[in-house]
Protein backbone atom coordinates (compact mmCIF):
# COMPACT_ATOMS: atom_id res chain seq x y z
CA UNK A 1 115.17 94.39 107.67
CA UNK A 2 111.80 96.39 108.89
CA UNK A 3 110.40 99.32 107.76
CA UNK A 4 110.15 102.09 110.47
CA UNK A 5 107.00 105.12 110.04
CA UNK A 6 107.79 108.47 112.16
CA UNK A 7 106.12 112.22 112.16
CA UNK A 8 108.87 114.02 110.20
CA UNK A 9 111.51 116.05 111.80
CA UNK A 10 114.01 116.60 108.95
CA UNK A 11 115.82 119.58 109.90
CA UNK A 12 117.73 119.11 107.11
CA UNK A 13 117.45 117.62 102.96
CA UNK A 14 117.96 113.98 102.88
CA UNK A 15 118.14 111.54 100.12
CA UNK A 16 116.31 108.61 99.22
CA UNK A 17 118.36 105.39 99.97
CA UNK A 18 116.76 103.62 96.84
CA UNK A 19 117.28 106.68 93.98
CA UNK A 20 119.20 108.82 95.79
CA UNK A 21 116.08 111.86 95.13
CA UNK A 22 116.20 114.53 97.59
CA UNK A 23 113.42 114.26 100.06
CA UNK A 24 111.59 117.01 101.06
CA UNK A 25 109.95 117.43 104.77
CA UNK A 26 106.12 116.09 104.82
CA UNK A 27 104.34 114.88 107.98
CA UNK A 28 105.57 111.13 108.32
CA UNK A 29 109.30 109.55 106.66
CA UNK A 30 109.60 105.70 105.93
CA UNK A 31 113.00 104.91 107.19
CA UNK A 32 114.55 101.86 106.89
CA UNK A 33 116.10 99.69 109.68
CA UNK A 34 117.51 96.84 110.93
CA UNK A 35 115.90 93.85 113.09
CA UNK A 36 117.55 95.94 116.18
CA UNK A 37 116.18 99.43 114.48
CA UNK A 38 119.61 100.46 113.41
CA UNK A 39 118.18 103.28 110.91
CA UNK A 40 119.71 102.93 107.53
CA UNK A 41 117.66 105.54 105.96
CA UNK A 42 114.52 107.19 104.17
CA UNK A 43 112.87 106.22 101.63
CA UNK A 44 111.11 108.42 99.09
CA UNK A 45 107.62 108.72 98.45
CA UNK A 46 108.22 107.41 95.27
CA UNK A 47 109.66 104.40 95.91
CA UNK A 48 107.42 103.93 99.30
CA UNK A 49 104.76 104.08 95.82
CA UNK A 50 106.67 100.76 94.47
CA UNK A 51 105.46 98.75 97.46
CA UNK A 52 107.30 97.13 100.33
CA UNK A 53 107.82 93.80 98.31
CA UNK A 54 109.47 96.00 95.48
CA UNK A 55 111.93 97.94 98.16
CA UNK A 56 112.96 95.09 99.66
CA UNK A 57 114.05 93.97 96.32
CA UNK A 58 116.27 97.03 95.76
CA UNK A 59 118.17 96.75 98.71
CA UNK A 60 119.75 93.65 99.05
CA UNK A 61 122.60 94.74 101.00
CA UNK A 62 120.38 96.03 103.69
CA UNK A 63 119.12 92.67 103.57
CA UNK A 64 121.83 90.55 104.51
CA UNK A 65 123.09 92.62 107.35
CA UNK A 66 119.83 92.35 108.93
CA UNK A 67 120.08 88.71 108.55
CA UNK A 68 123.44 88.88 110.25
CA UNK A 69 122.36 90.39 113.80
């Protein structure tokens, strides 16, 4: 699993993969991938506020198929 920063271009309300918040458009998006940049999806700003240590710990799932390649 990596962590992936782009300039926003949400065209449309998207939800935090953590806490399931809405997210609303700001200049850059944290989106979650996989080692091959498979995008999982975005993270909200406050969760990216937890840390990356603490996300990572909140999505073990993401985890494993990462691991899996």
């Amino acid at each position: 699993m990596k962590f992936q920063i782009e300039c926003s271009s949400l065209a449309k309300q998207e939800f935090c993969l953590i806490c399931d918040r809405p997210i609303h458009t700001a200049e850059a998006r944290l989106i979650v991938c996989s080692d091959q940049g498979d995008g999982f999806g975005d993270i909200c700003p406050e969760c990216i506020g937890m840390g990356a240590y603490w996300i990572k710990s909140q999505l073990p799932h993401f985890r494993s198929l990462s691991i899996r390649g």
